[in-house]
PDB file of N, CA and C in Angstrom:
ATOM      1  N   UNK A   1      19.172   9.308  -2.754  1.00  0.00           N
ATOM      2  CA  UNK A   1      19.010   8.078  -3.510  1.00  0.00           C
ATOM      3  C   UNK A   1      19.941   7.006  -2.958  1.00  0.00           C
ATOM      4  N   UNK A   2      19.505   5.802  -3.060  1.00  0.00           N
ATOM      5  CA  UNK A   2      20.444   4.469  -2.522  1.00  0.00           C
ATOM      6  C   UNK A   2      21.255   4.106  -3.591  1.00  0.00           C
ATOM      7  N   UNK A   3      22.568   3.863  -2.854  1.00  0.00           N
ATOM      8  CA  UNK A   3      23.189   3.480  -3.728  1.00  0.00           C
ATOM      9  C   UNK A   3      23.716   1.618  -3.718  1.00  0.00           C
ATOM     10  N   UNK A   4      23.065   1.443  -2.697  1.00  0.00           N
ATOM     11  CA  UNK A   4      23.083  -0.195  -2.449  1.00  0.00           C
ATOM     12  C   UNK A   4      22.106  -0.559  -1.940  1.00  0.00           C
ATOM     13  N   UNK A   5      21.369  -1.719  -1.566  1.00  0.00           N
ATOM     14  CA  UNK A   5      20.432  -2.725  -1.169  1.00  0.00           C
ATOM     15  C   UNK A   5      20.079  -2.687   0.065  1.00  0.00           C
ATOM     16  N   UNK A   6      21.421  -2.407   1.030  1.00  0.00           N
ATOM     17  CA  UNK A   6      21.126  -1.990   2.283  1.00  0.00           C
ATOM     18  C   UNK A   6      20.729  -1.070   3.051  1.00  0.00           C
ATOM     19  N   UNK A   7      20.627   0.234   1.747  1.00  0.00           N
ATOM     20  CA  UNK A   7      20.447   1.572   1.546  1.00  0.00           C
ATOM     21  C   UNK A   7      18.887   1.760   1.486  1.00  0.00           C
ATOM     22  N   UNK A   8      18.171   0.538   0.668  1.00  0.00           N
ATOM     23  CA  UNK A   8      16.912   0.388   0.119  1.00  0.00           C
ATOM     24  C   UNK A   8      16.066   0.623   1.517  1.00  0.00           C
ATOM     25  N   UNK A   9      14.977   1.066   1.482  1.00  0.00           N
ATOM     26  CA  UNK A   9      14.157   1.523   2.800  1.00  0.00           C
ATOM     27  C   UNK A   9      12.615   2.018   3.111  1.00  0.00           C
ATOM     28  N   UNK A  10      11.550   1.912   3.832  1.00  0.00           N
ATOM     29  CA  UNK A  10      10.603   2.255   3.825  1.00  0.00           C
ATOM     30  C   UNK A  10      10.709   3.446   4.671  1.00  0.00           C
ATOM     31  N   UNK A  11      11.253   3.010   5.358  1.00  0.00           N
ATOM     32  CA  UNK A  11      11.343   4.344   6.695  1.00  0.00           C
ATOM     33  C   UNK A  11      11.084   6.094   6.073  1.00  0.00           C
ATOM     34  N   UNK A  12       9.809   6.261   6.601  1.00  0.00           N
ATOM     35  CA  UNK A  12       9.649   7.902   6.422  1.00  0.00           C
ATOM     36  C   UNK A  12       9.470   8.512   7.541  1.00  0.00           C
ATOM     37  N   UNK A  13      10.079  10.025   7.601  1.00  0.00           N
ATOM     38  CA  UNK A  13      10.161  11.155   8.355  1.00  0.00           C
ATOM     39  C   UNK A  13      10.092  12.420   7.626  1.00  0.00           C
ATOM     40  N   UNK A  14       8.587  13.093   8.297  1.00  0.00           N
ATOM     41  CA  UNK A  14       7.990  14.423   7.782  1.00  0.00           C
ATOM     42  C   UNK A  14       8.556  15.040   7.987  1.00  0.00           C
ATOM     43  N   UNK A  15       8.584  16.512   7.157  1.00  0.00           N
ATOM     44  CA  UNK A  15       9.192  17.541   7.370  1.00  0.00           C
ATOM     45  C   UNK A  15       9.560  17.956   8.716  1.00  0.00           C
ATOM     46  N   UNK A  16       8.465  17.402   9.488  1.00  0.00           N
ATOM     47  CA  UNK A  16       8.855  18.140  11.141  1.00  0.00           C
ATOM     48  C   UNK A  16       9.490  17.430  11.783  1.00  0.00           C
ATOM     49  N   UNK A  17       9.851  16.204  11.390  1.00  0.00           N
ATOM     50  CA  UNK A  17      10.575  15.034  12.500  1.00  0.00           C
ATOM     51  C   UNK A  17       9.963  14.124  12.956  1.00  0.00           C
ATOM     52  N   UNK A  18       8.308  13.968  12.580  1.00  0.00           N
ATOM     53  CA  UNK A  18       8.004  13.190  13.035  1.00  0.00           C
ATOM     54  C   UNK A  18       8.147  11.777  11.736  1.00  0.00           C
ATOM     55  N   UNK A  19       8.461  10.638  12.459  1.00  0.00           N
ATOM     56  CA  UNK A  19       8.859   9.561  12.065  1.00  0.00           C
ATOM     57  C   UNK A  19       7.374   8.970  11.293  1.00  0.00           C
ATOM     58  N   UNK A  20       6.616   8.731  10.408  1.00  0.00           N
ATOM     59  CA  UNK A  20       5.497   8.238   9.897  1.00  0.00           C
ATOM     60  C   UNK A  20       5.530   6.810   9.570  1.00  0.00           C
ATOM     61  N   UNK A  21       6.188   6.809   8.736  1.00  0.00           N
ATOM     62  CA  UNK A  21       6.996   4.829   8.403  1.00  0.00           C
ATOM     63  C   UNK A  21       7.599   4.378   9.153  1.00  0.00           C
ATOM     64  N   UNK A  22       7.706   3.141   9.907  1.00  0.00           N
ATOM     65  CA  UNK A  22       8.466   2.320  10.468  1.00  0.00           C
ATOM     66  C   UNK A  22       8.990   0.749   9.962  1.00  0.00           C
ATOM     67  N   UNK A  23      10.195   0.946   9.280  1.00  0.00           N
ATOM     68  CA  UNK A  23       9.958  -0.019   8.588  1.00  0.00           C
ATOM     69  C   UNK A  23      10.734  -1.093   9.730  1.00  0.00           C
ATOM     70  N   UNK A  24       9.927  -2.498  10.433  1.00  0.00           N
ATOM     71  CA  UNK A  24      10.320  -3.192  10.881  1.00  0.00           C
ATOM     72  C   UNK A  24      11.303  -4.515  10.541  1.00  0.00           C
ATOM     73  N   UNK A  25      10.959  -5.132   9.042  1.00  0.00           N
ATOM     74  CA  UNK A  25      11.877  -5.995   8.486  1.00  0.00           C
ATOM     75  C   UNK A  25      11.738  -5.640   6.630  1.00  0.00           C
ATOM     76  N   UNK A  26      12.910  -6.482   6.169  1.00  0.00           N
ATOM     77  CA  UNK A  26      13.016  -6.849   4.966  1.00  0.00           C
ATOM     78  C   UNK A  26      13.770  -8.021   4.464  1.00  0.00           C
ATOM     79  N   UNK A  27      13.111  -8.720   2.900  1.00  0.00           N
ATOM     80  CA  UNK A  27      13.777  -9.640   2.710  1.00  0.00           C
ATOM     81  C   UNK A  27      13.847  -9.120   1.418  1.00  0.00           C
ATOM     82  N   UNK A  28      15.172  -9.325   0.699  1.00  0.00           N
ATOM     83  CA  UNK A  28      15.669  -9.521  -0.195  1.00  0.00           C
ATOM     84  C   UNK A  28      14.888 -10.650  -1.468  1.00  0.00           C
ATOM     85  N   UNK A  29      14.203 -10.457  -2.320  1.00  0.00           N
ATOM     86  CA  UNK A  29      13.770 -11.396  -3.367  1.00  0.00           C
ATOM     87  C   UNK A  29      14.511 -11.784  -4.802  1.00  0.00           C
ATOM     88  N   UNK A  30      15.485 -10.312  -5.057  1.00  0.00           N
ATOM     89  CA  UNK A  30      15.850 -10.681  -6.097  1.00  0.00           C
ATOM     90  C   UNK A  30      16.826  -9.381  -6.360  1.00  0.00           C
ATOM     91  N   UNK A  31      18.343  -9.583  -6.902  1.00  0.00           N
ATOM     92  CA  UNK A  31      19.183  -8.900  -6.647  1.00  0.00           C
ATOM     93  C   UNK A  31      19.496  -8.863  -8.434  1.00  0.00           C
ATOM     94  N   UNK A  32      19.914  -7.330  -8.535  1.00  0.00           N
ATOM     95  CA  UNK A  32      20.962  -7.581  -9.606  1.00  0.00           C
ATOM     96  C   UNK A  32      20.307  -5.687 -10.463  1.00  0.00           C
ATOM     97  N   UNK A  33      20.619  -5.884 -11.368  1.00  0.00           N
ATOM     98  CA  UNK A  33      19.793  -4.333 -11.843  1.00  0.00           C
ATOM     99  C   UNK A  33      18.233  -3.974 -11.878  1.00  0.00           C
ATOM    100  N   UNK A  34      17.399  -5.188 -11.416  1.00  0.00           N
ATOM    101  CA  UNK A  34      16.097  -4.973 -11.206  1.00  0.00           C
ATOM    102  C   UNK A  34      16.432  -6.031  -9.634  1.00  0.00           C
ATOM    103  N   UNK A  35      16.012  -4.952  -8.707  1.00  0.00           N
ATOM    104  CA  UNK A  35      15.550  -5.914  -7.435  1.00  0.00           C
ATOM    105  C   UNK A  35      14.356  -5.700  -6.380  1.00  0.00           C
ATOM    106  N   UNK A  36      13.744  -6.313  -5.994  1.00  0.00           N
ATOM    107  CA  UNK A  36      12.735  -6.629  -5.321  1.00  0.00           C
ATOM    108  C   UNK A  36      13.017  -7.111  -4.284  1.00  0.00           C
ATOM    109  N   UNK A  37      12.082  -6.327  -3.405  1.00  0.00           N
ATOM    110  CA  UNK A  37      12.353  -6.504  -1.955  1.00  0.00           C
ATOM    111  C   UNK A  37      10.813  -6.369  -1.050  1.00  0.00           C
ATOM    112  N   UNK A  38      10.476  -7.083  -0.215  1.00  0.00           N
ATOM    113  CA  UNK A  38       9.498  -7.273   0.392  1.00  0.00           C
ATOM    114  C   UNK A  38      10.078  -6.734   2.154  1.00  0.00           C
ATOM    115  N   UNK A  39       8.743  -5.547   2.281  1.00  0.00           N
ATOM    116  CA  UNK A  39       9.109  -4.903   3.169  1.00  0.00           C
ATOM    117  C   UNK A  39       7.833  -5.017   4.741  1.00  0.00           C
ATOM    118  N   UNK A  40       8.166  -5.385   5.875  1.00  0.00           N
ATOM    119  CA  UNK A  40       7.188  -5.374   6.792  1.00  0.00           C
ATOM    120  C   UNK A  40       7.251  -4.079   7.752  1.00  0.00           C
ATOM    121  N   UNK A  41       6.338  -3.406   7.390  1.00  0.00           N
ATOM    122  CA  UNK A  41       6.514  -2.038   8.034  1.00  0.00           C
ATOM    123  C   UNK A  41       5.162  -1.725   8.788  1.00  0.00           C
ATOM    124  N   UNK A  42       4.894  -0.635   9.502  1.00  0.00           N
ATOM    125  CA  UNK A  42       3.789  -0.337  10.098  1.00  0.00           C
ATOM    126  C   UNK A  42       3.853   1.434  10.297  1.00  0.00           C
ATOM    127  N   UNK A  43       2.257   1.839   9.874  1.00  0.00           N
ATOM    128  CA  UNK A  43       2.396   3.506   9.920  1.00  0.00           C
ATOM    129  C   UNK A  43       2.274   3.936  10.993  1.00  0.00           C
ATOM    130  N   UNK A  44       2.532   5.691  11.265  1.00  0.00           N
ATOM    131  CA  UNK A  44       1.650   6.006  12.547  1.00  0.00           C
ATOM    132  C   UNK A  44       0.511   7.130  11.853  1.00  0.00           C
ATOM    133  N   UNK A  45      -0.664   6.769  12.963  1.00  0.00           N
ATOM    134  CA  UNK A  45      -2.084   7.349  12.924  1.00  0.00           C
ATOM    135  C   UNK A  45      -1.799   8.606  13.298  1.00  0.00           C
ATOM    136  N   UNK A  46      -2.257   9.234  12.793  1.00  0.00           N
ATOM    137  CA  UNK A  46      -1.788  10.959  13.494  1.00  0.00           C
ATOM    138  C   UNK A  46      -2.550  11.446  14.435  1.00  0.00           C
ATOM    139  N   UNK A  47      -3.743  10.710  13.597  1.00  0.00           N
ATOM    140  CA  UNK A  47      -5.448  10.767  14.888  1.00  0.00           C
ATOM    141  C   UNK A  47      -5.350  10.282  16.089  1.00  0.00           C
ATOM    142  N   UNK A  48      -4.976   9.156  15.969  1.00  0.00           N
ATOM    143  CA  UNK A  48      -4.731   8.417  17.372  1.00  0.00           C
ATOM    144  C   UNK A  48      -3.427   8.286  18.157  1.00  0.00           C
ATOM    145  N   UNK A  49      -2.897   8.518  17.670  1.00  0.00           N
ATOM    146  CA  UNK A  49      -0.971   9.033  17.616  1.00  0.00           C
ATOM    147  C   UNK A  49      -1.038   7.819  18.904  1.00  0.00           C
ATOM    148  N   UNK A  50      -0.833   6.612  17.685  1.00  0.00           N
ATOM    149  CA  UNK A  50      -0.539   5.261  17.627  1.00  0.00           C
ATOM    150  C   UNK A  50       0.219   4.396  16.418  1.00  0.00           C
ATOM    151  N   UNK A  51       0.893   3.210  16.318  1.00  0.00           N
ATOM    152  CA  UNK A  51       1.246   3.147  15.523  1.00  0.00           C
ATOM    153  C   UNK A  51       0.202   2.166  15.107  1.00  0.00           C
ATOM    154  N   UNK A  52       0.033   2.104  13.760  1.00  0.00           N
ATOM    155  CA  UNK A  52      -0.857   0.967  13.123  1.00  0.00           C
ATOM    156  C   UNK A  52      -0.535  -0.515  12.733  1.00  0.00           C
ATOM    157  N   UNK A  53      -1.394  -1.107  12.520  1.00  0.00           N
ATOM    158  CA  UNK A  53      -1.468  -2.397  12.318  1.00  0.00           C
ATOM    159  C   UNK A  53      -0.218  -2.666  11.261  1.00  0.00           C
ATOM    160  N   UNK A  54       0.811  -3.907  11.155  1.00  0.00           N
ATOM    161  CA  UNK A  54       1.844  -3.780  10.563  1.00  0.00           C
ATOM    162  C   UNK A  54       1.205  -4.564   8.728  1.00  0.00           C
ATOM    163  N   UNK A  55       2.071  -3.684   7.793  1.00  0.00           N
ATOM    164  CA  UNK A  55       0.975  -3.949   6.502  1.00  0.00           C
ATOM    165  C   UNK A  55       2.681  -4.625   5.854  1.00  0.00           C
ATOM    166  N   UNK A  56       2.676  -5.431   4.775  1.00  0.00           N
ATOM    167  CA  UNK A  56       3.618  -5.326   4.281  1.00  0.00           C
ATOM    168  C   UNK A  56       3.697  -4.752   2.462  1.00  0.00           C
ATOM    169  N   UNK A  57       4.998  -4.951   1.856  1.00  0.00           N
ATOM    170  CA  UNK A  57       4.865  -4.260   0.525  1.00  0.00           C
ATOM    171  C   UNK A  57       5.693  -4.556  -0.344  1.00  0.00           C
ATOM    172  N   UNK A  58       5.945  -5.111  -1.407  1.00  0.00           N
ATOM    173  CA  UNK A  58       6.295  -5.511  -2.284  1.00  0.00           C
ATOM    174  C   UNK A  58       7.181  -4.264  -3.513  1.00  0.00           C
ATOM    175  N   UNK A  59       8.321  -4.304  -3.139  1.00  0.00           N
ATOM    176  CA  UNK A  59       8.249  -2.738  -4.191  1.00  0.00           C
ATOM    177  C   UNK A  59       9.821  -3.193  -5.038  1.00  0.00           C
ATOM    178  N   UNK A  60       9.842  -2.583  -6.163  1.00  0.00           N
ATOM    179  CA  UNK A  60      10.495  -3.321  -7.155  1.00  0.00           C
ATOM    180  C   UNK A  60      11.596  -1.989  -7.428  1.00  0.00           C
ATOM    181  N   UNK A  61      12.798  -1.994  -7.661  1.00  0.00           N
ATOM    182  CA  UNK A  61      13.571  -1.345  -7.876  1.00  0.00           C
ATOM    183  C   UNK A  61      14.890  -1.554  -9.300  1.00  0.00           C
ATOM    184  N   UNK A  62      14.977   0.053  -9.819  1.00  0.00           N
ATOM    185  CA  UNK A  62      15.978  -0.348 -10.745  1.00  0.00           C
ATOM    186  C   UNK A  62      17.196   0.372 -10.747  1.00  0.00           C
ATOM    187  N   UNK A  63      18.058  -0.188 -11.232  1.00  0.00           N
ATOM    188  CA  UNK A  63      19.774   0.629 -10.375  1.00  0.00           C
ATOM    189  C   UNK A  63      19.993   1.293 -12.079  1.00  0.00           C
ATOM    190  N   UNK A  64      20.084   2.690 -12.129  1.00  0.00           N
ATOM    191  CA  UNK A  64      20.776   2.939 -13.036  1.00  0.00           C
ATOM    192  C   UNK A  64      21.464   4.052 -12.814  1.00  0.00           C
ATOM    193  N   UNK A  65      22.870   4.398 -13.427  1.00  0.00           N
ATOM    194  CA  UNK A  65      23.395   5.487 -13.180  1.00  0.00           C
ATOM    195  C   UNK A  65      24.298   5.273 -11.679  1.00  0.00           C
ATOM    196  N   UNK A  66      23.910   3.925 -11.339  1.00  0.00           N
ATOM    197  CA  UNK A  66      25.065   4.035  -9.617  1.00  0.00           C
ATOM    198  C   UNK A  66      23.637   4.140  -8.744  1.00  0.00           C
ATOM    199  N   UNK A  67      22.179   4.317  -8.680  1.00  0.00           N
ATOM    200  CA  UNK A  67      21.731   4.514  -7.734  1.00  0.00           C
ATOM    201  C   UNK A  67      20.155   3.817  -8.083  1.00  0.00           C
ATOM    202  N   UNK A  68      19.490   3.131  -7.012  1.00  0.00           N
ATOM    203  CA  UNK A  68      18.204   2.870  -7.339  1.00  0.00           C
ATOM    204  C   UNK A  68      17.060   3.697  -7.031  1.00  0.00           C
ATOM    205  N   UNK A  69      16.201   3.409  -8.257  1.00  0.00           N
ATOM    206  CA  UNK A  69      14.761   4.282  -8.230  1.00  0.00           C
ATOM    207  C   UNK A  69      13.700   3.151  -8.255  1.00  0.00           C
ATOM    208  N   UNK A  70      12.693   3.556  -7.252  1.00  0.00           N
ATOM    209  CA  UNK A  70      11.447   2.713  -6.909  1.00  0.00           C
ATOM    210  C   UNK A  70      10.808   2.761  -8.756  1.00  0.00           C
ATOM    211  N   UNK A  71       9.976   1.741  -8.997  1.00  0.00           N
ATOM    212  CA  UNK A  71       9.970   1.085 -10.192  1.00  0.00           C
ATOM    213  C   UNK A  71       8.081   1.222 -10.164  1.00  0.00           C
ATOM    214  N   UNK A  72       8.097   0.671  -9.114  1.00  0.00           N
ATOM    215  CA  UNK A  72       6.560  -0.238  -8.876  1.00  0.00           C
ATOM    216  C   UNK A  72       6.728  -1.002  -7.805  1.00  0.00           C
ATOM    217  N   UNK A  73       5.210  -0.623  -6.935  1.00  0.00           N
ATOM    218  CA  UNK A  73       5.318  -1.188  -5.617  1.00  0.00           C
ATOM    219  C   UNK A  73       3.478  -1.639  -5.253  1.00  0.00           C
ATOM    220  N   UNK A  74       3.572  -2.842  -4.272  1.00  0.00           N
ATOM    221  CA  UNK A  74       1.929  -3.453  -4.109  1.00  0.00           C
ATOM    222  C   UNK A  74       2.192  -3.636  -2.770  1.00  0.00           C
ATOM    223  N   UNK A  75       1.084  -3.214  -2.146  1.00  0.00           N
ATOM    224  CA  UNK A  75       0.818  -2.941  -0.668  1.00  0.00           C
ATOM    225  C   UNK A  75       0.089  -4.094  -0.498  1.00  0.00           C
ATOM    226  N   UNK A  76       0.267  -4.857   0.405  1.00  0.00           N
ATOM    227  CA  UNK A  76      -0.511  -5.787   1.407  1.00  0.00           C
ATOM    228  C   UNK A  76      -0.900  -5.003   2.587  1.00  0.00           C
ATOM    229  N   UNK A  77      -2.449  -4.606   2.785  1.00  0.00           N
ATOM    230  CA  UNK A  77      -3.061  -3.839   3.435  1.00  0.00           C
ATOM    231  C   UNK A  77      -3.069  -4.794   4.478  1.00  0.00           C
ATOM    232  N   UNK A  78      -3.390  -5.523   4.672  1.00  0.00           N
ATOM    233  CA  UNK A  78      -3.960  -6.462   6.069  1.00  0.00           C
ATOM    234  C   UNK A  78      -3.265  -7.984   6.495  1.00  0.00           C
ATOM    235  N   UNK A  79      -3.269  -8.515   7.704  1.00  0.00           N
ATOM    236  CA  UNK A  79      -2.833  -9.443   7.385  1.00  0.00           C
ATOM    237  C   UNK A  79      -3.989 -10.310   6.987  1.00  0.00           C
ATOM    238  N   UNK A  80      -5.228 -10.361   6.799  1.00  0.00           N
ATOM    239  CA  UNK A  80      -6.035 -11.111   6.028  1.00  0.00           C
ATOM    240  C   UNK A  80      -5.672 -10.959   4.791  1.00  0.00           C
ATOM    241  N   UNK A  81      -5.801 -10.570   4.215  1.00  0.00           N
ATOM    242  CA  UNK A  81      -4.870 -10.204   2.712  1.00  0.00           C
ATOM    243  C   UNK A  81      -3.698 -11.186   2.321  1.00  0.00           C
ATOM    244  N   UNK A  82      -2.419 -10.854   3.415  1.00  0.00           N
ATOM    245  CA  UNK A  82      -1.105 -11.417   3.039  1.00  0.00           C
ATOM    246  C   UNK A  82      -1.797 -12.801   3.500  1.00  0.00           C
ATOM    247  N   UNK A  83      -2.611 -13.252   4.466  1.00  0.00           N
ATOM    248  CA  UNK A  83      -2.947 -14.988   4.212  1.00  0.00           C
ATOM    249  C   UNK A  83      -3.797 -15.118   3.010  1.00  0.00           C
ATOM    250  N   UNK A  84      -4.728 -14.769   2.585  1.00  0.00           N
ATOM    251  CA  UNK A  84      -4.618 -14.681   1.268  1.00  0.00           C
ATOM    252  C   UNK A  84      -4.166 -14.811   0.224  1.00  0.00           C
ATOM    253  N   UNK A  85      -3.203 -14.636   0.228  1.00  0.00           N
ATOM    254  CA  UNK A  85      -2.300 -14.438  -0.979  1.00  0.00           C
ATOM    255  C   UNK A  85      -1.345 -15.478  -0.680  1.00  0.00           C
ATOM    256  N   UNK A  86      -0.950 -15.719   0.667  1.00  0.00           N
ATOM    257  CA  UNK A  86       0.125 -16.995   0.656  1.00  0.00           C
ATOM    258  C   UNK A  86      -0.814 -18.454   0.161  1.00  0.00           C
ATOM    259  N   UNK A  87      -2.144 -18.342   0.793  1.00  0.00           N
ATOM    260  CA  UNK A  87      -3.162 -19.323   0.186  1.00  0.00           C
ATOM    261  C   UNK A  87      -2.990 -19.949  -0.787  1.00  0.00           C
ATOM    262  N   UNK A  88      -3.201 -19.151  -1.703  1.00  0.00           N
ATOM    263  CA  UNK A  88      -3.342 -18.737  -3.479  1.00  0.00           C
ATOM    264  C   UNK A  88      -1.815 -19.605  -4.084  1.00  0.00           C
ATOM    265  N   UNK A  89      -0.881 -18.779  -3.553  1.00  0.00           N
ATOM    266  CA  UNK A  89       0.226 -19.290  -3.747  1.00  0.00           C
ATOM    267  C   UNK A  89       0.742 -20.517  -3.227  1.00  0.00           C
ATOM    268  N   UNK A  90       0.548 -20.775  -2.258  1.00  0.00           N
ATOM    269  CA  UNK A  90       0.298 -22.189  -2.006  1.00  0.00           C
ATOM    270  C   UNK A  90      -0.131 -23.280  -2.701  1.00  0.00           C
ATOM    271  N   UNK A  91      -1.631 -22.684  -3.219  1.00  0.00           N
ATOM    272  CA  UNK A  91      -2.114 -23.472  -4.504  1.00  0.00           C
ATOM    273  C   UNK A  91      -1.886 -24.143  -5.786  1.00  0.00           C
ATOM    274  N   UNK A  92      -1.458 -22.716  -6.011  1.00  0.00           N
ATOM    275  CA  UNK A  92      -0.535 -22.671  -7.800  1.00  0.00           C
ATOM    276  C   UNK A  92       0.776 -23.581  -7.513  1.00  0.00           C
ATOM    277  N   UNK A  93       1.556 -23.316  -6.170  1.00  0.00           N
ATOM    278  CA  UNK A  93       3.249 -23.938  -6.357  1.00  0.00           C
ATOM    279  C   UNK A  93       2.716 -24.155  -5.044  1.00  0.00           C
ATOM    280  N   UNK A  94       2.334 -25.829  -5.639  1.00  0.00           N
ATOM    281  CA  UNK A  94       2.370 -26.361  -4.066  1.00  0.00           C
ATOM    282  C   UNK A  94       4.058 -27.219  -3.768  1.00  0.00           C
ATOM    283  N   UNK A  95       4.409 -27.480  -2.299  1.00  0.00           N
ATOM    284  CA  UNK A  95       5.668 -28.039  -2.340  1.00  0.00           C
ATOM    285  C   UNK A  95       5.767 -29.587  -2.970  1.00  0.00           C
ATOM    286  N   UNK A  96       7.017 -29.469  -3.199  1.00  0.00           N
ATOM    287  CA  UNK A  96       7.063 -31.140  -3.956  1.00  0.00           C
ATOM    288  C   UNK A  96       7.562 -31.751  -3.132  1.00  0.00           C
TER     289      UNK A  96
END
């Protein structure tokens, strides 16, 4: 379990060593006993033993006891998707 922010992570490795998650970046959204963090990561295909298209993910965390536990998390499958969604948002809060 993490016990800090910097600790927080997508990165997975299977039982055998092989590395599956790659988590390439993260940004910080919101700090404190509930935090959220937006993660740009990319899997590997086992079929094609390649890595895949990079997806990102939204996953929400809560610190109790000294350590954080994943809460709730939303996958951005594609980058058609994440333009999508910046679209949208764009819309609602456009800049002033």
């Amino acid at each position: 379990m993490a016990e800090t922010i910097d600790e927080l992570t997508v990165n997975y490795t299977d039982e055998s060593g092989q590395q599956i998650v790659e988590e390439i970046d993260k940004e910080v959204l919101s700090k404190g006993s509930w935090t959220t963090i937006l993660f740009r990561y990319r899997e590997w295909d086992r079929k094609k033993e390649v890595w895949g298209e990079e997806k990102a993910r939204i996953e929400r965390y809560q610190k109790r006891n000294g350590t954080y536990r994943s809460q709730s998390r939303f996958k951005i499958s594609s980058a058609k998707q994440a333009r999508s969604i910046v679209e949208i948002l764009e819309k609602w809060f456009p800049a002033e």
